[in-house]
PDB file of N, CA and C in Angstrom:
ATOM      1  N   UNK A   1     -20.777  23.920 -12.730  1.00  0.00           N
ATOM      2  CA  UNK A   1     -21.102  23.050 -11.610  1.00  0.00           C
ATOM      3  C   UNK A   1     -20.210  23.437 -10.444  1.00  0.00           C
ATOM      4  N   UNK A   2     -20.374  24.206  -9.087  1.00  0.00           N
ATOM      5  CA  UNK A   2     -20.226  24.041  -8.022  1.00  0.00           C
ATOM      6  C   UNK A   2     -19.716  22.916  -7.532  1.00  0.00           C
ATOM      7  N   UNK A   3     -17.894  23.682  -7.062  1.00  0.00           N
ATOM      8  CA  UNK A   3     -17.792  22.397  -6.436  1.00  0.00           C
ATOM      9  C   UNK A   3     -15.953  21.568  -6.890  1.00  0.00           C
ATOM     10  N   UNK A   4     -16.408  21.519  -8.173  1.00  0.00           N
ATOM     11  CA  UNK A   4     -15.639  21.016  -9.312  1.00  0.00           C
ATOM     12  C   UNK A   4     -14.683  21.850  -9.326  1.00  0.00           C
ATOM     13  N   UNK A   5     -13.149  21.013  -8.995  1.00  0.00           N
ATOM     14  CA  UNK A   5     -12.152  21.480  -9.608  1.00  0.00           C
ATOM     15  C   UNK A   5     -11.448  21.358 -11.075  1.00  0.00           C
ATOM     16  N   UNK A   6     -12.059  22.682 -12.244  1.00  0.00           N
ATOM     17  CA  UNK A   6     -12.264  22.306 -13.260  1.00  0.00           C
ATOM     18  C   UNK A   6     -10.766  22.405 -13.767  1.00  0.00           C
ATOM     19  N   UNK A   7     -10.280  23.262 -13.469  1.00  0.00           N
ATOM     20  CA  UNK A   7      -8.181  23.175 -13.545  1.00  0.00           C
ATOM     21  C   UNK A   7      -7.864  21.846 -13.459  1.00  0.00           C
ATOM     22  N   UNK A   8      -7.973  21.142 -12.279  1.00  0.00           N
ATOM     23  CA  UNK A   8      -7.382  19.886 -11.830  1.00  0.00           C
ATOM     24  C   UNK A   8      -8.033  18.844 -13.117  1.00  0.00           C
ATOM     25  N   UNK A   9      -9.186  19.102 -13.509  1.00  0.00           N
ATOM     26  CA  UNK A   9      -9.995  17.827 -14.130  1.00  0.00           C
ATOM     27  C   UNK A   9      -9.480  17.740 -15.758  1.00  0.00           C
ATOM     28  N   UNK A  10      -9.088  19.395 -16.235  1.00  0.00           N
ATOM     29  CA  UNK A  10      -8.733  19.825 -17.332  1.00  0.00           C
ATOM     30  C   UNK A  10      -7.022  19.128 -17.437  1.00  0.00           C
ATOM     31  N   UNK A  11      -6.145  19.280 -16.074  1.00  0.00           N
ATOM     32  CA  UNK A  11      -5.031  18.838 -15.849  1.00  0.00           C
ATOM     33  C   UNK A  11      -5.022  17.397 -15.943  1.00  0.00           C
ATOM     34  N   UNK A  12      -5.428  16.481 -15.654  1.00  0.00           N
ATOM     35  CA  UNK A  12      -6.150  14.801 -15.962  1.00  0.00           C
ATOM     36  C   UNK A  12      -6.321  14.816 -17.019  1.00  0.00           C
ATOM     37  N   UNK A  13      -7.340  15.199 -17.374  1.00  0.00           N
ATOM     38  CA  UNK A  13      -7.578  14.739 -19.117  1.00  0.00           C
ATOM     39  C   UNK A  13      -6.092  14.869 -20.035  1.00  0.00           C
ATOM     40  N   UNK A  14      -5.285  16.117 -19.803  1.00  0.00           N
ATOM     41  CA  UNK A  14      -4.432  16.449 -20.772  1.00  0.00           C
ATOM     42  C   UNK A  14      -3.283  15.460 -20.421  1.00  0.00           C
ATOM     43  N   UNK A  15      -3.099  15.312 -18.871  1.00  0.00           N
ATOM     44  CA  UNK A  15      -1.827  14.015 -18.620  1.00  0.00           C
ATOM     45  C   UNK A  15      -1.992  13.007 -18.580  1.00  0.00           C
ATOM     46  N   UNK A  16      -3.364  12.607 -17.714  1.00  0.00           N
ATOM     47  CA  UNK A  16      -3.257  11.459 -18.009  1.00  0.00           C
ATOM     48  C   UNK A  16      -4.319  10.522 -19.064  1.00  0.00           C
ATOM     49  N   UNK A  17      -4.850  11.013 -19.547  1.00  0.00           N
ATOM     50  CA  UNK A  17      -5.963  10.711 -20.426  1.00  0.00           C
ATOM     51  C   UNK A  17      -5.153  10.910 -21.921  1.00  0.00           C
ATOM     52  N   UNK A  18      -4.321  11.771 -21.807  1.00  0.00           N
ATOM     53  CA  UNK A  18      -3.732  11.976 -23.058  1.00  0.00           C
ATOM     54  C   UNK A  18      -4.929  12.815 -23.878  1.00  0.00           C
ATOM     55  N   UNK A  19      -5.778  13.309 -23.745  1.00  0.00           N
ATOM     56  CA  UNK A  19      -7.053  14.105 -24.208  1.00  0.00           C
ATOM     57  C   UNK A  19      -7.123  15.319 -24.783  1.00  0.00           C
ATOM     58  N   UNK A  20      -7.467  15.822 -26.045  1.00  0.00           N
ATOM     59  CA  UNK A  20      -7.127  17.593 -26.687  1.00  0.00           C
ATOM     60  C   UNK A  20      -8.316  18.378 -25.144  1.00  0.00           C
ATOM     61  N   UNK A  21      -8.037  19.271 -25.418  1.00  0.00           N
ATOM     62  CA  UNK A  21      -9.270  20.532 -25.032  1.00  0.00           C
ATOM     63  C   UNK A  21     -10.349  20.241 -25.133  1.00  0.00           C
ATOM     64  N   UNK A  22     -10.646  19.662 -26.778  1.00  0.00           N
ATOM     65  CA  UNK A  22     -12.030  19.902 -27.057  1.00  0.00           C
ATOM     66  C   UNK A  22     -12.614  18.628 -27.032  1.00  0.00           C
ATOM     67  N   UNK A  23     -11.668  17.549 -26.529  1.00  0.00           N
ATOM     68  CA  UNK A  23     -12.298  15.996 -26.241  1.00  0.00           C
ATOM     69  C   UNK A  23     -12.544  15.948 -24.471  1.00  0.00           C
ATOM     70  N   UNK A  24     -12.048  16.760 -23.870  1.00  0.00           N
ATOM     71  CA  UNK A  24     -12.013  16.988 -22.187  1.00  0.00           C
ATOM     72  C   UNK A  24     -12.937  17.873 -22.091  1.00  0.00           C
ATOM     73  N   UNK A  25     -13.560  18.850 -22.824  1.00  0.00           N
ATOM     74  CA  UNK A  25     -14.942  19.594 -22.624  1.00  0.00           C
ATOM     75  C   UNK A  25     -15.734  18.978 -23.324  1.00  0.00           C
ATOM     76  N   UNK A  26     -15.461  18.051 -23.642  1.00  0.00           N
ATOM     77  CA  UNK A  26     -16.721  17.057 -24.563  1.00  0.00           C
ATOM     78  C   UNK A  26     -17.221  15.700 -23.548  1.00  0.00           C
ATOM     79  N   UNK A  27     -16.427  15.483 -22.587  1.00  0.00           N
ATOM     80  CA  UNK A  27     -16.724  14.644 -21.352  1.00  0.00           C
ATOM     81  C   UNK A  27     -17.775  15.687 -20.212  1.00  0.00           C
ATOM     82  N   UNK A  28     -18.405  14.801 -19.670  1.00  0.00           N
ATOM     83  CA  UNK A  28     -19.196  14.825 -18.101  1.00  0.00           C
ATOM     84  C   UNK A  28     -18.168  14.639 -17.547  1.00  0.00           C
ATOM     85  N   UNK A  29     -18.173  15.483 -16.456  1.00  0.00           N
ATOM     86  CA  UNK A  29     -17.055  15.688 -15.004  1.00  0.00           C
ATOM     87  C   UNK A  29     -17.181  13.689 -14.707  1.00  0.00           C
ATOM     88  N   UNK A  30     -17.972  13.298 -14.457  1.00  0.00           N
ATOM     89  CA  UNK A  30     -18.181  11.899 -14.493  1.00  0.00           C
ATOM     90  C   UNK A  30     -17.439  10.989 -15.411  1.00  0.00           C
ATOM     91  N   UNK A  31     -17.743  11.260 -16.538  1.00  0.00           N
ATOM     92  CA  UNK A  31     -16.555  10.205 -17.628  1.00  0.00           C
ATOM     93  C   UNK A  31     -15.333  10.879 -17.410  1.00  0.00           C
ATOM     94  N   UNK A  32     -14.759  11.897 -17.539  1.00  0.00           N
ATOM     95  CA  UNK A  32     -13.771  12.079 -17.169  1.00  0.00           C
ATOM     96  C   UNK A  32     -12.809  11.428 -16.064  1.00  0.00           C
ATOM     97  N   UNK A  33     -13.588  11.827 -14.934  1.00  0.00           N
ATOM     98  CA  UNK A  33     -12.974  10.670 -13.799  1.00  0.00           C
ATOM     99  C   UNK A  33     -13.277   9.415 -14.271  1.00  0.00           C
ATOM    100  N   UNK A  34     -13.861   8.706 -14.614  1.00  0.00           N
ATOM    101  CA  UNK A  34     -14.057   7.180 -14.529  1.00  0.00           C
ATOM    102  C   UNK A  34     -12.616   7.579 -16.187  1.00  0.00           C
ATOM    103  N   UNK A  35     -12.147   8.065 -16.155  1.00  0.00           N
ATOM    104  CA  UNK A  35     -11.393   7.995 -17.324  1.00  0.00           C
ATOM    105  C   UNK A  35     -10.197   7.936 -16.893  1.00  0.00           C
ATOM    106  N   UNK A  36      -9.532   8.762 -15.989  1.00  0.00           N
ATOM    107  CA  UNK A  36      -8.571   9.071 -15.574  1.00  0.00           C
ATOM    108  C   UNK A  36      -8.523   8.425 -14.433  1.00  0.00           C
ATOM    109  N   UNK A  37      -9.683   7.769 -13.868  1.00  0.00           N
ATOM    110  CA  UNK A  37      -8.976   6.936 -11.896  1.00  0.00           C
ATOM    111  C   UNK A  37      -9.385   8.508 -11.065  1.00  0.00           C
ATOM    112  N   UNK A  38      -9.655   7.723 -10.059  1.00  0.00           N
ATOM    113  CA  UNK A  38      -9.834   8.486  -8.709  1.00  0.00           C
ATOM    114  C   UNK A  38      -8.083   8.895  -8.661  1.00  0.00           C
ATOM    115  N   UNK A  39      -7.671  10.380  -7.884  1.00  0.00           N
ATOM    116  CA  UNK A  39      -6.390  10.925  -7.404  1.00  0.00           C
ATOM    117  C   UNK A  39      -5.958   9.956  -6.926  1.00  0.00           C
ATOM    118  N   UNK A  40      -6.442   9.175  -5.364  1.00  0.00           N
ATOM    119  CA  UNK A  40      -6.005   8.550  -4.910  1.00  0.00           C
ATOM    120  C   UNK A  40      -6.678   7.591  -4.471  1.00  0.00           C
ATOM    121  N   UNK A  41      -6.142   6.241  -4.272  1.00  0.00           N
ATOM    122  CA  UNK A  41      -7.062   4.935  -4.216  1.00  0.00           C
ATOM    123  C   UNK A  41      -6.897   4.600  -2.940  1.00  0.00           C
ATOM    124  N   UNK A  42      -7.391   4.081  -2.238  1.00  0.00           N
ATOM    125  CA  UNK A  42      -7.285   3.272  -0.508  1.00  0.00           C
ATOM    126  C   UNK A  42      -6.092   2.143  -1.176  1.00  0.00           C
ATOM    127  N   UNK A  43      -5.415   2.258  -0.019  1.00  0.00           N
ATOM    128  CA  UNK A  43      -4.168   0.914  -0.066  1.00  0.00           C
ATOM    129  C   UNK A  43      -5.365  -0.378   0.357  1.00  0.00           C
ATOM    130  N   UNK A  44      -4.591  -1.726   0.180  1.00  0.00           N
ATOM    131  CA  UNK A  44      -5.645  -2.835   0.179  1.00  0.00           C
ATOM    132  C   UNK A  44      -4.851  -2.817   1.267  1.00  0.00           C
ATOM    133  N   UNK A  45      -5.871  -4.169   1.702  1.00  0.00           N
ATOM    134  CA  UNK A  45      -5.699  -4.353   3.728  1.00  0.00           C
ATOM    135  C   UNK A  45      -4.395  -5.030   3.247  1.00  0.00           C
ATOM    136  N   UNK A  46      -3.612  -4.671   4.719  1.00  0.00           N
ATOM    137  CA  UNK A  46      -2.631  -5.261   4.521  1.00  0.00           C
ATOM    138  C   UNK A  46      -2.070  -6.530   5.803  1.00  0.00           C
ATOM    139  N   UNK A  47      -1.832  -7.339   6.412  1.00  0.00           N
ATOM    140  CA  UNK A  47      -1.665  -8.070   7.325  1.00  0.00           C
ATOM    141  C   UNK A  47      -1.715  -6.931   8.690  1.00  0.00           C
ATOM    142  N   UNK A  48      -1.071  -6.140   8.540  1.00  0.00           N
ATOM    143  CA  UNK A  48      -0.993  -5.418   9.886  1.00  0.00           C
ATOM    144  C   UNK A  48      -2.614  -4.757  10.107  1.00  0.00           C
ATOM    145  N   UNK A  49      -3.215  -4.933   9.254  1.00  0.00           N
ATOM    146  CA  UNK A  49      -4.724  -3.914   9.561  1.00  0.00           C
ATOM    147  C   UNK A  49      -5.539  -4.875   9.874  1.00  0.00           C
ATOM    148  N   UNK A  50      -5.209  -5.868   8.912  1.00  0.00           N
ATOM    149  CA  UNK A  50      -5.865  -7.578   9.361  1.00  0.00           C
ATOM    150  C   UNK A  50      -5.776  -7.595  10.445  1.00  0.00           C
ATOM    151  N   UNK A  51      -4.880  -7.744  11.280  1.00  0.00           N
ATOM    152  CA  UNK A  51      -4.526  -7.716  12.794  1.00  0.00           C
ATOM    153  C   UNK A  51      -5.316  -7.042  13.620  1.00  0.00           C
ATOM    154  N   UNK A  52      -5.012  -6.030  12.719  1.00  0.00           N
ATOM    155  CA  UNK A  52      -5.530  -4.845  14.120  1.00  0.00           C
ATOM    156  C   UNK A  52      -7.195  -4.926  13.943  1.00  0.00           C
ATOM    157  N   UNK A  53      -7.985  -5.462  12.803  1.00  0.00           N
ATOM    158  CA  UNK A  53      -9.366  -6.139  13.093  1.00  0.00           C
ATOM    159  C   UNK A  53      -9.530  -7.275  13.518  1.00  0.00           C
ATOM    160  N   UNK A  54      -8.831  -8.453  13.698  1.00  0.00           N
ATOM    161  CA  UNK A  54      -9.219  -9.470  14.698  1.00  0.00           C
ATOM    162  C   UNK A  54      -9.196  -9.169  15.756  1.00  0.00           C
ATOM    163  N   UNK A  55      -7.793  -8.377  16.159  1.00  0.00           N
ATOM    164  CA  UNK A  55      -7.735  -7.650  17.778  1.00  0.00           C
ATOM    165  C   UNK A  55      -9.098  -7.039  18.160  1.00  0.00           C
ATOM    166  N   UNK A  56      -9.845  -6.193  17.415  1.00  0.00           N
ATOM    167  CA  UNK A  56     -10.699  -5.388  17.590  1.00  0.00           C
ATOM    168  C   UNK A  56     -12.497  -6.295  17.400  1.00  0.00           C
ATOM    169  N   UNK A  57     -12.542  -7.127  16.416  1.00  0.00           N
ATOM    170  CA  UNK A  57     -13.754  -8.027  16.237  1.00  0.00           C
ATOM    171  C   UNK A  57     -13.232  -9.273  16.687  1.00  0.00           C
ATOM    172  N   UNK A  58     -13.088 -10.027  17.531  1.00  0.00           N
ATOM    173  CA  UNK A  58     -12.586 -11.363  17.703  1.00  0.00           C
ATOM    174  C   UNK A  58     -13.883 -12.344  17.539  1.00  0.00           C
ATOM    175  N   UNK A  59     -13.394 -13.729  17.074  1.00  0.00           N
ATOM    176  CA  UNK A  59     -14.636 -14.250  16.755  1.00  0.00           C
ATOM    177  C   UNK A  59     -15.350 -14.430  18.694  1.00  0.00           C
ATOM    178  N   UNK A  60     -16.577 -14.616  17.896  1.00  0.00           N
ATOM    179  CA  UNK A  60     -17.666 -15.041  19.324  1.00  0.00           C
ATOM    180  C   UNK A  60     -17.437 -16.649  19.412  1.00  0.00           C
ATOM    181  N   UNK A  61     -16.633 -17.590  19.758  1.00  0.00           N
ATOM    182  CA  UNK A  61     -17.194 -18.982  19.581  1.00  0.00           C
ATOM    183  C   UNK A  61     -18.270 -19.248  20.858  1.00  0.00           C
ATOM    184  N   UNK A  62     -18.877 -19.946  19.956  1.00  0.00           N
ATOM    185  CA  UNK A  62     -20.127 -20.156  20.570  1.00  0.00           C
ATOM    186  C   UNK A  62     -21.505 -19.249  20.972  1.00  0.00           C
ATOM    187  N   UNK A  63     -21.658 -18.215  21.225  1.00  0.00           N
ATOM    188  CA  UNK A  63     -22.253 -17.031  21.431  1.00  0.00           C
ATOM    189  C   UNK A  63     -23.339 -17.096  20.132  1.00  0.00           C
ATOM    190  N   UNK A  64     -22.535 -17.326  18.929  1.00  0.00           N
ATOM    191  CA  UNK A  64     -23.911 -17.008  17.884  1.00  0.00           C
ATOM    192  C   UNK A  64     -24.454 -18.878  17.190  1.00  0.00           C
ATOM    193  N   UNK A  65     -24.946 -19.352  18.413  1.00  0.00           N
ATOM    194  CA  UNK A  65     -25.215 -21.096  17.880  1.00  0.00           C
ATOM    195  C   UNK A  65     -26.495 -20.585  16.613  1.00  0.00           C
ATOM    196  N   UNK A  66     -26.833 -21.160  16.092  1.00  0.00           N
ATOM    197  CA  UNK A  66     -27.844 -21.453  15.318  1.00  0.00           C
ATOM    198  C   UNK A  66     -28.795 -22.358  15.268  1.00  0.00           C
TER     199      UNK A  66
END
């Protein structure tokens, strides 16, 4: 499969999956990741980003009556 970094995916299974060889070529590039976690995850919002979207969307009062 094109594309696939099969070193890196082979490197996951064995560290962090704790996984032999022949249980990490026995996975879909797919279970594998859902096995091991995405590399890296988005940080959750944090007050300062909060901010910086009210600054940026402020409510409409009044504008959207119903």
């Amino acid at each position: 499969m094109a594309g696939l970094d099969w070193a890196a995916m082979l490197r996951a299974g064995f560290r962090a999956g704790g996984l032999r060889p022949q249980e990490v070529w026995g996975l879909t590039p797919a279970e594998l990741l859902l096995l091991v976690g995405p590399e890296k995850a988005a940080a959750p919002l944090g007050r300062k980003g909060l901010d910086a979207l009210i600054r940026h969307f402020p409510d409409l009062d009044g504008e959207l009556d119903e």
